[in-house]
PDB file of N, CA and C in Angstrom:
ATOM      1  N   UNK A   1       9.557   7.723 -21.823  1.00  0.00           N
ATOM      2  CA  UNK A   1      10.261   7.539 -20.567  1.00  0.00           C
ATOM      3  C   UNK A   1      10.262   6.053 -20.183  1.00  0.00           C
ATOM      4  N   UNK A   2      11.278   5.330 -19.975  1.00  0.00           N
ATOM      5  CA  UNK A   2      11.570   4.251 -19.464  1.00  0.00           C
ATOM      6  C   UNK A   2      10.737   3.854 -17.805  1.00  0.00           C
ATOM      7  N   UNK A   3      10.100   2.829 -17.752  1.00  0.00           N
ATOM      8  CA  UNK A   3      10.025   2.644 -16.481  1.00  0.00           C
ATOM      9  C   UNK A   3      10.716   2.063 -15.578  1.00  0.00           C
ATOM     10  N   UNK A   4      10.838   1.985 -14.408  1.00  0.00           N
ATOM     11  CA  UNK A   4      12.119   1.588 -13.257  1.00  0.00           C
ATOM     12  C   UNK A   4      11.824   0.338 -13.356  1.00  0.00           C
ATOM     13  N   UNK A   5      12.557  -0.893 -13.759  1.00  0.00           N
ATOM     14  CA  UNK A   5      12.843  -2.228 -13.253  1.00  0.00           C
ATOM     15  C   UNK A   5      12.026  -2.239 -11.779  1.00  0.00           C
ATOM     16  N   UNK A   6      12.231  -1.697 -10.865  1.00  0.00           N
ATOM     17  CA  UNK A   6      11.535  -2.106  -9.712  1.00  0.00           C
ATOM     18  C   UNK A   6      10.167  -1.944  -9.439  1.00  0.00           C
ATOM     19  N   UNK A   7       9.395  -1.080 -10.546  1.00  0.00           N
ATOM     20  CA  UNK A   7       8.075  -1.390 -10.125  1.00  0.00           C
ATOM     21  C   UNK A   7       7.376  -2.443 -10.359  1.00  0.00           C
ATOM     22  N   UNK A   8       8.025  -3.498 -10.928  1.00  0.00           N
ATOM     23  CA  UNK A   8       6.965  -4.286 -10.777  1.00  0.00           C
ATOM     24  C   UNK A   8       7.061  -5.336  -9.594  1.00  0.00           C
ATOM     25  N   UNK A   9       8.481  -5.094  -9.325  1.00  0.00           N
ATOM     26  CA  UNK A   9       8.198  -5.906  -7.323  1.00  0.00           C
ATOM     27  C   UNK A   9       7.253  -5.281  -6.528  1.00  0.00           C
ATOM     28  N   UNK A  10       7.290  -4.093  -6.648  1.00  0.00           N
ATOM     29  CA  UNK A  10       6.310  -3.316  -5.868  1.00  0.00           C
ATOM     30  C   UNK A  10       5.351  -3.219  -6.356  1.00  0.00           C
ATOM     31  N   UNK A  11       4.879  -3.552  -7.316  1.00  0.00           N
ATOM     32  CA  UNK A  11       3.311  -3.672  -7.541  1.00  0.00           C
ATOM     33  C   UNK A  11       2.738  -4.787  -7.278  1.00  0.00           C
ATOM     34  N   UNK A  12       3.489  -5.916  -7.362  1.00  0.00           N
ATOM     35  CA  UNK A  12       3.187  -7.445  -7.090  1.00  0.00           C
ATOM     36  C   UNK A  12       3.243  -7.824  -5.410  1.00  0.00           C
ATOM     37  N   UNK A  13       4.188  -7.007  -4.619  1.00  0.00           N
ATOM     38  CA  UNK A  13       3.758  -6.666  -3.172  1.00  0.00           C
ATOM     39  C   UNK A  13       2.789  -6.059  -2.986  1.00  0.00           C
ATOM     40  N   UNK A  14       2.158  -5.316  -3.649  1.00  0.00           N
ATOM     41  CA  UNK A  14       0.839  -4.357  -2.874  1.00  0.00           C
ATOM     42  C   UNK A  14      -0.039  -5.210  -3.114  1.00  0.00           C
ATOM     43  N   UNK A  15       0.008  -5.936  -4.547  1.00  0.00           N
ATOM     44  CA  UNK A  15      -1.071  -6.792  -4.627  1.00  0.00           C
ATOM     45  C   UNK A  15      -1.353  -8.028  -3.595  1.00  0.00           C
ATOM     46  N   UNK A  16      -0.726  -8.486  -2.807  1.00  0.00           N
ATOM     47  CA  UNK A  16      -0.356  -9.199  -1.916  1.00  0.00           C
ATOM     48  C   UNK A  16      -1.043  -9.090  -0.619  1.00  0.00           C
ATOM     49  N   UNK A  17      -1.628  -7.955  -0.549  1.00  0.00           N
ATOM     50  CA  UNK A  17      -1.814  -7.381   1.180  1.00  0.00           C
ATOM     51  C   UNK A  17      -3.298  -7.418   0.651  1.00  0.00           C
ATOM     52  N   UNK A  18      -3.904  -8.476   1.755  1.00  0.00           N
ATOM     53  CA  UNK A  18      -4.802  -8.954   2.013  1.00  0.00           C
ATOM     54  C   UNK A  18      -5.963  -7.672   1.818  1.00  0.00           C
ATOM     55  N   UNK A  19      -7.619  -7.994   1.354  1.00  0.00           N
ATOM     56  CA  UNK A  19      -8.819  -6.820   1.728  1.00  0.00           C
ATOM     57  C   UNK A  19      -8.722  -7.301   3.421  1.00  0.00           C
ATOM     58  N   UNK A  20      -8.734  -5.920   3.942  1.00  0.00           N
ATOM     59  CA  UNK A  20      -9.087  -5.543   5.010  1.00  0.00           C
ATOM     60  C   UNK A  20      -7.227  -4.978   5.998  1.00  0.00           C
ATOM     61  N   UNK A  21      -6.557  -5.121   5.484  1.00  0.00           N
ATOM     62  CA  UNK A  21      -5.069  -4.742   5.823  1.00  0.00           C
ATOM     63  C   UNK A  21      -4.481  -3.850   5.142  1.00  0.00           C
ATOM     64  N   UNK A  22      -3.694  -3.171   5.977  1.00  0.00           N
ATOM     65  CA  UNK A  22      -2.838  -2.218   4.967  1.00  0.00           C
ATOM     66  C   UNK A  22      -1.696  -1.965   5.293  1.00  0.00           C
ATOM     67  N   UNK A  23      -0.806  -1.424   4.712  1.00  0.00           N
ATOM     68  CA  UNK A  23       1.324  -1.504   4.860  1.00  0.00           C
ATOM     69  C   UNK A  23       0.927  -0.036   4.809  1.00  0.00           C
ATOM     70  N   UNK A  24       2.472  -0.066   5.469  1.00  0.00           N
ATOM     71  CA  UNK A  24       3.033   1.434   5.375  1.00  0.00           C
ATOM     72  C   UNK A  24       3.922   1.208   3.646  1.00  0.00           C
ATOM     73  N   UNK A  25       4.350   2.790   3.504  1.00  0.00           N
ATOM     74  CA  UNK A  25       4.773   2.584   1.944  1.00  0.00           C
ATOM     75  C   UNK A  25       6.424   2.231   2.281  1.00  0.00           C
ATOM     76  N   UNK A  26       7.217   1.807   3.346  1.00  0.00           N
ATOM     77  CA  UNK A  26       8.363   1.703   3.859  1.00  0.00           C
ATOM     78  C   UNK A  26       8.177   0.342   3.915  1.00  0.00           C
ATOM     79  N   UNK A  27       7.222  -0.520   4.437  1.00  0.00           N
ATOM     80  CA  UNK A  27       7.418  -1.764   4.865  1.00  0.00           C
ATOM     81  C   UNK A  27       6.921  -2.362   3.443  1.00  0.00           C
ATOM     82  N   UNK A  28       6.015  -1.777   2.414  1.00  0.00           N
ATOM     83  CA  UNK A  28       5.994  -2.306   1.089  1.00  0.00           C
ATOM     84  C   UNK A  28       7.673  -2.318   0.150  1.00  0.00           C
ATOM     85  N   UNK A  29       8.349  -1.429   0.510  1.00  0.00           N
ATOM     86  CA  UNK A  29       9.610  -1.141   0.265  1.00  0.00           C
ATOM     87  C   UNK A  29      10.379  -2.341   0.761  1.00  0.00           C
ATOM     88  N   UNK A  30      10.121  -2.605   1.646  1.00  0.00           N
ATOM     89  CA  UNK A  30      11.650  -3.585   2.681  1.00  0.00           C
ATOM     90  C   UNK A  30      11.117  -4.811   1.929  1.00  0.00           C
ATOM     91  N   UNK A  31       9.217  -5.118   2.107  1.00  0.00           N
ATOM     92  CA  UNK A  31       9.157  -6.693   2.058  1.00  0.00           C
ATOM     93  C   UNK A  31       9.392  -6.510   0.101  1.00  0.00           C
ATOM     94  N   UNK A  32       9.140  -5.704  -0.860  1.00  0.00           N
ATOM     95  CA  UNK A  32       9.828  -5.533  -2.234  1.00  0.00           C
ATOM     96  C   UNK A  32      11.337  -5.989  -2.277  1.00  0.00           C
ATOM     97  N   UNK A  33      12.327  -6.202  -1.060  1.00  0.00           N
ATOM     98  CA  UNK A  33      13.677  -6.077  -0.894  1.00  0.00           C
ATOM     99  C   UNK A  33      14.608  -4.634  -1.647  1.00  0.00           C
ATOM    100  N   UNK A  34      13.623  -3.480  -1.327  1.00  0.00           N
ATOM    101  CA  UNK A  34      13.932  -2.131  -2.006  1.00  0.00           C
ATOM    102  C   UNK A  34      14.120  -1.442  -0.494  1.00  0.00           C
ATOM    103  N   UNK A  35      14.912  -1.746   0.529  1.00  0.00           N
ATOM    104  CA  UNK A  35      14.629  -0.987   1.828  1.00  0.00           C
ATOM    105  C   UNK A  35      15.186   0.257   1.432  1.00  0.00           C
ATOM    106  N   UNK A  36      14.311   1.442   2.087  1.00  0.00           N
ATOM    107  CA  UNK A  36      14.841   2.669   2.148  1.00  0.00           C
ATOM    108  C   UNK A  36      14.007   3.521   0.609  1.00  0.00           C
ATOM    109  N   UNK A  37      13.239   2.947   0.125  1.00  0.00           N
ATOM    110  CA  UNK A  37      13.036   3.580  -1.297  1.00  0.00           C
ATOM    111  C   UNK A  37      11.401   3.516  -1.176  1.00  0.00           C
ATOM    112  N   UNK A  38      10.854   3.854   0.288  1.00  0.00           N
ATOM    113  CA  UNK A  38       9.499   4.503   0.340  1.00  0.00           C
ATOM    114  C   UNK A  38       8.675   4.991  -0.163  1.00  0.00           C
ATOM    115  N   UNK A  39       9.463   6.167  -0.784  1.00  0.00           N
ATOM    116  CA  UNK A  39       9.413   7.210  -1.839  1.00  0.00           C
ATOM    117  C   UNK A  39       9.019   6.294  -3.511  1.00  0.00           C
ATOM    118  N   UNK A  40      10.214   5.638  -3.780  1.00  0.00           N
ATOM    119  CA  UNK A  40       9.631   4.767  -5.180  1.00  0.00           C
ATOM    120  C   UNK A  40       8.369   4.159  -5.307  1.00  0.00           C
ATOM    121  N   UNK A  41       7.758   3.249  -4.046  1.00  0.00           N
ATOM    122  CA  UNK A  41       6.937   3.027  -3.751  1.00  0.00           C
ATOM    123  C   UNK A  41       5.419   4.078  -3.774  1.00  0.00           C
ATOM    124  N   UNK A  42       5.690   4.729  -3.931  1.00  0.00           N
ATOM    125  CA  UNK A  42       4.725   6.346  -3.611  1.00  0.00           C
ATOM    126  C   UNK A  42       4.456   6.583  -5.426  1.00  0.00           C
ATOM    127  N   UNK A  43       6.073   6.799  -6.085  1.00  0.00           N
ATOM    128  CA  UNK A  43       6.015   7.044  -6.815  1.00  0.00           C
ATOM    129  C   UNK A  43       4.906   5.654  -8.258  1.00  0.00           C
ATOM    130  N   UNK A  44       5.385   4.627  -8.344  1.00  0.00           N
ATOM    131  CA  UNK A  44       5.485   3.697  -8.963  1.00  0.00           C
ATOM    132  C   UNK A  44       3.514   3.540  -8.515  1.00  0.00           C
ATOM    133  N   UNK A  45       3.022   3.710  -7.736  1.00  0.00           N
ATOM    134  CA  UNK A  45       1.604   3.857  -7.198  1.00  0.00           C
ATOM    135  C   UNK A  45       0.985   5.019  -8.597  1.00  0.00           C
ATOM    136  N   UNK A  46       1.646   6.064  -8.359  1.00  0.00           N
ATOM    137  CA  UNK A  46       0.798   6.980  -9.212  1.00  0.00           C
ATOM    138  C   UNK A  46       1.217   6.442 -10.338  1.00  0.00           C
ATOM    139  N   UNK A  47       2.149   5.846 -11.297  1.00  0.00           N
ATOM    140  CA  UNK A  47       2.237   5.537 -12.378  1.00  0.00           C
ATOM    141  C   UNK A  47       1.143   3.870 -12.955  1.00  0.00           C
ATOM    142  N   UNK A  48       0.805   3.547 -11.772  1.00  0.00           N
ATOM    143  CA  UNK A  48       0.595   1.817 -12.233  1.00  0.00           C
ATOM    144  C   UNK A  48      -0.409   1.682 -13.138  1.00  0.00           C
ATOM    145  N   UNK A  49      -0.340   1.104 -14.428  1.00  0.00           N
ATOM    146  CA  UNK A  49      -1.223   0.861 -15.218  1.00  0.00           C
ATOM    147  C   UNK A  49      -2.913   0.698 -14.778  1.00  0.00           C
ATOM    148  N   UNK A  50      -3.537   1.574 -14.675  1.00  0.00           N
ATOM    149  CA  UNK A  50      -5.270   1.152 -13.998  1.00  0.00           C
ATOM    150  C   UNK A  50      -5.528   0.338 -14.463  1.00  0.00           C
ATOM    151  N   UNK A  51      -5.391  -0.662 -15.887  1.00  0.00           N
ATOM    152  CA  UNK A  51      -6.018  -2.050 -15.721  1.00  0.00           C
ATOM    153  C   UNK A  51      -5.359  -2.848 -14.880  1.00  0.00           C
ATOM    154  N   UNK A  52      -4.595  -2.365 -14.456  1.00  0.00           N
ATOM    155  CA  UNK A  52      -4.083  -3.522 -13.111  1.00  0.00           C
ATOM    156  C   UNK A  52      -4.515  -3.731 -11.956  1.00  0.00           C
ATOM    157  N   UNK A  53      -5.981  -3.107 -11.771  1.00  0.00           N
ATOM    158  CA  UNK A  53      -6.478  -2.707 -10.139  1.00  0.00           C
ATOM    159  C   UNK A  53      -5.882  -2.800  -9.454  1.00  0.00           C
ATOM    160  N   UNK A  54      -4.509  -2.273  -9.218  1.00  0.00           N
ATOM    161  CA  UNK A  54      -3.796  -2.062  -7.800  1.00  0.00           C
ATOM    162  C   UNK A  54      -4.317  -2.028  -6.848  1.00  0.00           C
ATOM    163  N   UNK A  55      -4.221  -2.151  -5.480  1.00  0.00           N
ATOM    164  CA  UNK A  55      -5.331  -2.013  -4.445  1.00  0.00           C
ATOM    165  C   UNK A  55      -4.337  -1.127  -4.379  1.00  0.00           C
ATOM    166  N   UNK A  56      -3.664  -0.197  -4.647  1.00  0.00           N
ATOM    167  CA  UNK A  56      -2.967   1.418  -4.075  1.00  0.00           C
ATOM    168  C   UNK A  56      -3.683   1.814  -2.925  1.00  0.00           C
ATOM    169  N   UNK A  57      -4.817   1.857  -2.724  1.00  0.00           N
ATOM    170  CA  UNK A  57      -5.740   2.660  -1.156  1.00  0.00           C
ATOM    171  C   UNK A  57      -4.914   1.621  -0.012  1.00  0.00           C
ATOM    172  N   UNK A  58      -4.247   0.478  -0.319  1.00  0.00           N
ATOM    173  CA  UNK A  58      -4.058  -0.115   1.418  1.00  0.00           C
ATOM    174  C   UNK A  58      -2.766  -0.127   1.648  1.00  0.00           C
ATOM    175  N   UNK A  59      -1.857   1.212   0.779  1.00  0.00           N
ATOM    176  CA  UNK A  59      -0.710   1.510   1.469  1.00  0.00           C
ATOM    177  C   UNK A  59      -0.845   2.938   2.086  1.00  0.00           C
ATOM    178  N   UNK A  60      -0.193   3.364   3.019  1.00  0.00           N
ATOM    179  CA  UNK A  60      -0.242   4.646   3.904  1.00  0.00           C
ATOM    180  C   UNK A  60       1.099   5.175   4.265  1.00  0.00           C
ATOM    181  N   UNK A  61       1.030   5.946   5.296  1.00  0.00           N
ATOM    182  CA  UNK A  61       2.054   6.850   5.315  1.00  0.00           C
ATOM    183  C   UNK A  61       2.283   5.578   6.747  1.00  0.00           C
ATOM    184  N   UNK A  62       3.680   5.992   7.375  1.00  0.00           N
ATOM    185  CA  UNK A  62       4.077   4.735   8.744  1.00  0.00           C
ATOM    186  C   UNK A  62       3.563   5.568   9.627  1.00  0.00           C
ATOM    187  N   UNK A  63       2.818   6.519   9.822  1.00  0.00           N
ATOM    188  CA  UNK A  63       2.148   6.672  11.108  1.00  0.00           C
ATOM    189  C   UNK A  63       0.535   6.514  10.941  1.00  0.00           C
ATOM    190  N   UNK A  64       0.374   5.551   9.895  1.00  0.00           N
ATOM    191  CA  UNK A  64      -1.160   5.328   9.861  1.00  0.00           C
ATOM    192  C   UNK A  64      -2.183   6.288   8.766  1.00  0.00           C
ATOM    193  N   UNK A  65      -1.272   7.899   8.628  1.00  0.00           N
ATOM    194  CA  UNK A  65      -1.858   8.355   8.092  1.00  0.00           C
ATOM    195  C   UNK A  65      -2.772   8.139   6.645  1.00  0.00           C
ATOM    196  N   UNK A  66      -3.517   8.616   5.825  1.00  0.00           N
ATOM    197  CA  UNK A  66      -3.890   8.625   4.585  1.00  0.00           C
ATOM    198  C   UNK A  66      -2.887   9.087   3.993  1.00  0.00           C
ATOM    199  N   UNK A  67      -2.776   8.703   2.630  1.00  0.00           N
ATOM    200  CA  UNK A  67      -1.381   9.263   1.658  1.00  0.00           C
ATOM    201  C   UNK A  67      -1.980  10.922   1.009  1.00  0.00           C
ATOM    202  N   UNK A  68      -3.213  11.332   1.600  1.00  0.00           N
ATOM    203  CA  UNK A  68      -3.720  12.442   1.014  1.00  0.00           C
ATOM    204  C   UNK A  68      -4.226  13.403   2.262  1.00  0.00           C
ATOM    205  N   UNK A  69      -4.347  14.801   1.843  1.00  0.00           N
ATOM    206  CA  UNK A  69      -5.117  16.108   2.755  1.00  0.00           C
ATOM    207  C   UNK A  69      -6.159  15.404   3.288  1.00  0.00           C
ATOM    208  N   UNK A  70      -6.386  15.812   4.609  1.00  0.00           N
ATOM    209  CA  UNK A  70      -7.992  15.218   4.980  1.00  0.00           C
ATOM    210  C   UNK A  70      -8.847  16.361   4.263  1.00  0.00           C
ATOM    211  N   UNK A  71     -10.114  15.760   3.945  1.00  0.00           N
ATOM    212  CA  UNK A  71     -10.943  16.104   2.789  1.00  0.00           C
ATOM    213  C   UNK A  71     -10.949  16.234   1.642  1.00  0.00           C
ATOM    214  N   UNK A  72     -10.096  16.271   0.877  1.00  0.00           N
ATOM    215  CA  UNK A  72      -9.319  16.139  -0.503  1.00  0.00           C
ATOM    216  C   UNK A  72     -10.307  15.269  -0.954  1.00  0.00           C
ATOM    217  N   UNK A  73     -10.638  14.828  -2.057  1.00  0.00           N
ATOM    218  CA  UNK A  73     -11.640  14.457  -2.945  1.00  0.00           C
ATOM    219  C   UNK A  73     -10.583  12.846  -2.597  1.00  0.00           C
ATOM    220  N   UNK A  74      -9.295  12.893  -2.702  1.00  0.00           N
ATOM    221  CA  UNK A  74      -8.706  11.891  -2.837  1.00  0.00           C
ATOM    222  C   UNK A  74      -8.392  11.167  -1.735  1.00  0.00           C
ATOM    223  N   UNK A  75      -8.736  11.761  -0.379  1.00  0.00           N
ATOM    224  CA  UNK A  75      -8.799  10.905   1.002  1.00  0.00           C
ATOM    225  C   UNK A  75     -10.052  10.340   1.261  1.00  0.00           C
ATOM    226  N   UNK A  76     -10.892  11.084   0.554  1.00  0.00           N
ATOM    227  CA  UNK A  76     -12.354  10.478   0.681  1.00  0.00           C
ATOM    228  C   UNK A  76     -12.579   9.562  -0.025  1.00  0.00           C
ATOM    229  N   UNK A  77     -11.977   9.182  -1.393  1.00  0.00           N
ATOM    230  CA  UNK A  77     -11.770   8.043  -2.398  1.00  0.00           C
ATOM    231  C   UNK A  77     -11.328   6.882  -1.792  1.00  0.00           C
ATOM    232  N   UNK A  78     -10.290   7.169  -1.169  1.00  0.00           N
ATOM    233  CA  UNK A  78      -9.013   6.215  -0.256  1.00  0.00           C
ATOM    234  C   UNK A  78     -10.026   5.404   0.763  1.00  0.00           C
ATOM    235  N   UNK A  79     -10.869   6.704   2.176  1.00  0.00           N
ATOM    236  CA  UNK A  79     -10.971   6.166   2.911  1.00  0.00           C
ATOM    237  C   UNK A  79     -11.808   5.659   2.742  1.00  0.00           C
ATOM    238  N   UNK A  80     -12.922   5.914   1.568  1.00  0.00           N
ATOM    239  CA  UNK A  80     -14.168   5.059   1.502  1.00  0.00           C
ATOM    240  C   UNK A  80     -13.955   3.647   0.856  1.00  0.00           C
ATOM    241  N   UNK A  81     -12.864   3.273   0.178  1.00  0.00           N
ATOM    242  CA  UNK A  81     -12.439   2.092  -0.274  1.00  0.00           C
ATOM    243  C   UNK A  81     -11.815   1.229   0.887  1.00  0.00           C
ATOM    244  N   UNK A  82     -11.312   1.726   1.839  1.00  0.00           N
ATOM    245  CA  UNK A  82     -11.057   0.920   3.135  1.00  0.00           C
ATOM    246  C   UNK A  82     -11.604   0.833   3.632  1.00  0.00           C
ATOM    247  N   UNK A  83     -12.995   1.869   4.098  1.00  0.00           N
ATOM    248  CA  UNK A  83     -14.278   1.214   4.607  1.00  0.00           C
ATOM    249  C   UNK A  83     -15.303   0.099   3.914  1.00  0.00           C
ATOM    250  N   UNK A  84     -14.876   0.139   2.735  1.00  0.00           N
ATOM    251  CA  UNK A  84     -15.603  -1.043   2.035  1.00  0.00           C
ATOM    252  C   UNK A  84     -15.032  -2.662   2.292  1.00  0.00           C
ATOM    253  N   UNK A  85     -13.877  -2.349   3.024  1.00  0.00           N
ATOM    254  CA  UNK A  85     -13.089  -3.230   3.101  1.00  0.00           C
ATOM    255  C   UNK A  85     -13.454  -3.553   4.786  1.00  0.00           C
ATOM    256  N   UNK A  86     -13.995  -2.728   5.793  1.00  0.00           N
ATOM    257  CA  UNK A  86     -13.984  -3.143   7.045  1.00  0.00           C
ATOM    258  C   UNK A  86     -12.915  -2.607   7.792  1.00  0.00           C
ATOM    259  N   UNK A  87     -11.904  -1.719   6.821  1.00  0.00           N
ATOM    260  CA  UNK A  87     -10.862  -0.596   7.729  1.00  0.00           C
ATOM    261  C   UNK A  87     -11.389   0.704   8.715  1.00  0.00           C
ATOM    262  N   UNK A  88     -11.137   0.537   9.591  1.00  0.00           N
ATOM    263  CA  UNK A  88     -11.616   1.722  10.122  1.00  0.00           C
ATOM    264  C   UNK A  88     -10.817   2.682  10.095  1.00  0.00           C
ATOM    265  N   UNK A  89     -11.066   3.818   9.563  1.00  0.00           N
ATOM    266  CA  UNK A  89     -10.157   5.437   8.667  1.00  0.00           C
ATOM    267  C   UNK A  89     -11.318   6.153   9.988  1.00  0.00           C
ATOM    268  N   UNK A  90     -10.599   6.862  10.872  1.00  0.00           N
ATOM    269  CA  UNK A  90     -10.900   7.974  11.864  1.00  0.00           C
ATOM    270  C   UNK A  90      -9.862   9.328  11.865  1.00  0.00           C
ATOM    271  N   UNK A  91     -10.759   9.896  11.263  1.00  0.00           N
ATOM    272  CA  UNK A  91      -9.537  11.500  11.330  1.00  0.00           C
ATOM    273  C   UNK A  91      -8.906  11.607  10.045  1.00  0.00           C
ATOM    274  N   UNK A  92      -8.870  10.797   9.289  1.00  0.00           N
ATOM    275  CA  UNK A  92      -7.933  10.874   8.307  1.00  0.00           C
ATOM    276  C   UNK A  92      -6.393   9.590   8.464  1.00  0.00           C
ATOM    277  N   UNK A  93      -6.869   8.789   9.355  1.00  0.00           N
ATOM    278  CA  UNK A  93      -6.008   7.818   9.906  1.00  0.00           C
ATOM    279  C   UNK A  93      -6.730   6.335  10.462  1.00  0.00           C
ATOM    280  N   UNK A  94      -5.538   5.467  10.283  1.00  0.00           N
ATOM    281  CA  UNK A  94      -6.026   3.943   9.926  1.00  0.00           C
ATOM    282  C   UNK A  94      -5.453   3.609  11.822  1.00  0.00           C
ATOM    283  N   UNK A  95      -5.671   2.864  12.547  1.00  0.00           N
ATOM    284  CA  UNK A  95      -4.778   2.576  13.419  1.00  0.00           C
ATOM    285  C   UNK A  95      -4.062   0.804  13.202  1.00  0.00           C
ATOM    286  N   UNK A  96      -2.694   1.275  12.792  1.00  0.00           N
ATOM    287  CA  UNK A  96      -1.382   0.440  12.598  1.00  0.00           C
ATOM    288  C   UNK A  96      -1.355  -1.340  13.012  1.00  0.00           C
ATOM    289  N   UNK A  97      -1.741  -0.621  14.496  1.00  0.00           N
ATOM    290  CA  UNK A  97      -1.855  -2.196  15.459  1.00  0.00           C
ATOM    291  C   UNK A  97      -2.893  -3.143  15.037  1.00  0.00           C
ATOM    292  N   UNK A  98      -4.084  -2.092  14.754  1.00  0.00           N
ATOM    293  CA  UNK A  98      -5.000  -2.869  14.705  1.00  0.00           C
ATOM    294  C   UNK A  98      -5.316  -4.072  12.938  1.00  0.00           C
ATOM    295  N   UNK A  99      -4.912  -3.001  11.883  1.00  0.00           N
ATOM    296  CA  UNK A  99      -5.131  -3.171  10.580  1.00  0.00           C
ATOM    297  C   UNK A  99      -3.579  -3.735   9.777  1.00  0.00           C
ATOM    298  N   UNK A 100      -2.645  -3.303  10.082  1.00  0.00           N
ATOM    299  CA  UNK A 100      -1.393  -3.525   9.226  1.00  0.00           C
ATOM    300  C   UNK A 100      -1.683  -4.986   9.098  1.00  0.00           C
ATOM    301  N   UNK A 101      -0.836  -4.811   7.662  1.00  0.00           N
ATOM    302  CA  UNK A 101      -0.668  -6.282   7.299  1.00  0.00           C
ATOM    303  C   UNK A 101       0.767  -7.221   8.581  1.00  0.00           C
ATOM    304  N   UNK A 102       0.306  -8.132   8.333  1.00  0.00           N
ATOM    305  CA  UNK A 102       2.002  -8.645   8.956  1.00  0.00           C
ATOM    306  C   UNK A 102       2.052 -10.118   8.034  1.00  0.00           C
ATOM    307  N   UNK A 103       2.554 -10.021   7.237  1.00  0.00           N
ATOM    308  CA  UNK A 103       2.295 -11.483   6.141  1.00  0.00           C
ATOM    309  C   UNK A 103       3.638 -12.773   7.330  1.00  0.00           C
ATOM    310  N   UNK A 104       2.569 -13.695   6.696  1.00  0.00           N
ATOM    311  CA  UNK A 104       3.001 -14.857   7.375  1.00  0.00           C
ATOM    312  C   UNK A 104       4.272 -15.681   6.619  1.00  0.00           C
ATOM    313  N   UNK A 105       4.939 -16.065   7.056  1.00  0.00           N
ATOM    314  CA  UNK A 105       6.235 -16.823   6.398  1.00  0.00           C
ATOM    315  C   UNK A 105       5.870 -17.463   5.153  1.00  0.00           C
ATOM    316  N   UNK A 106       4.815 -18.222   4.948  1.00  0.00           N
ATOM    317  CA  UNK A 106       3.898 -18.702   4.063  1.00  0.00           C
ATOM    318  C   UNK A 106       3.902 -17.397   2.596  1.00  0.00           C
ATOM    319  N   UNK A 107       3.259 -16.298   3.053  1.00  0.00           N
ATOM    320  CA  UNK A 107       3.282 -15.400   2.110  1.00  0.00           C
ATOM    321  C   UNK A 107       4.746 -14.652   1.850  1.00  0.00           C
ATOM    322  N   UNK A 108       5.560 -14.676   2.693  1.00  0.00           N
ATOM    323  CA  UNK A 108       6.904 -13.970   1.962  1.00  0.00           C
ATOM    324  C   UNK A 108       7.509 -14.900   1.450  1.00  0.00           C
ATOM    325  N   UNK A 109       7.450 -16.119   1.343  1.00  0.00           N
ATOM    326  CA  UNK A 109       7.977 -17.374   0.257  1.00  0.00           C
ATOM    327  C   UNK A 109       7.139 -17.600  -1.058  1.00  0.00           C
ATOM    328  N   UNK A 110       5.585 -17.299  -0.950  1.00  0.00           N
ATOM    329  CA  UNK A 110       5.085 -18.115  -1.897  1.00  0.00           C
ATOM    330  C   UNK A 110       4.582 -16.910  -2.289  1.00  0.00           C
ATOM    331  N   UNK A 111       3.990 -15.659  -2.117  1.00  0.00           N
ATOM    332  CA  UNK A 111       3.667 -14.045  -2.559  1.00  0.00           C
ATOM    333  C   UNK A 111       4.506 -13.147  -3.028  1.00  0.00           C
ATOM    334  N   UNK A 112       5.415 -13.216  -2.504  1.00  0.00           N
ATOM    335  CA  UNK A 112       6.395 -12.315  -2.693  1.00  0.00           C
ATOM    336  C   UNK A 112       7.808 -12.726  -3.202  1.00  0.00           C
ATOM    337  N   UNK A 113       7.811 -13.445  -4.340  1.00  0.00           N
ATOM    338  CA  UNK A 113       9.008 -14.276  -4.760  1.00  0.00           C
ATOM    339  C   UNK A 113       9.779 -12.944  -5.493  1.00  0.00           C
ATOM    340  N   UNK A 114      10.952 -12.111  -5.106  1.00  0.00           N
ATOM    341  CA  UNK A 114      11.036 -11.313  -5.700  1.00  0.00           C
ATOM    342  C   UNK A 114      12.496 -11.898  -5.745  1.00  0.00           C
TER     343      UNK A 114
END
């Protein structure tokens, strides 16, 4: 199976977002210049080569949520890797205001050359 030309903008954006911040998988999409393809973003996550240490745990759903069931072996993976990071994960949720990334003009010129 061929892989999509676009994952590797979107893998080189996730890599981008600072320890201790995290994107929604929509705004990893827009700042990729892939608006509307959330979903690819989601997808292109479960495919990414593991020697690439993706930081995959510091994208989420746009209401903060975890990308997994609360308790799932795999929200507990997630949220304990953002607590290692100084994220605070309550409920199964990150709060937006407090943690999202918001990259600085600096980083969408010199990070994100897509």
């Amino acid at each position: 199976m061929a892989r999509n030309p676009h994952y590797t903008q979107i893998w080189q954006t996730v890599c981008a977002i600072p320890a201790g911040k995290v994107a929604s998988y929509g705004q990893i999409a827009d700042l990729a210049g892939l608006p509307g393809r959330a979903r690819l973003v989601g997808k292109s996550l479960g495919v990414a080569p593991k020697e690439m240490n993706l930081p995959w745990f510091r994208v989420l759903r746009s209401s903060g949520q975890l990308a997994f069931a609360a308790g799932s072996e795999q929200a507990l993976n997630q949220a304990g890797l953002l607590q290692e990071e100084n994220v605070v994960v309550l409920r199964n949720r990150v709060k937006l205001a407090e943690f999202q990334w918001k990259p600085t003009l600096d980083e969408m010129l010199w990070k994100l050359n897509h």
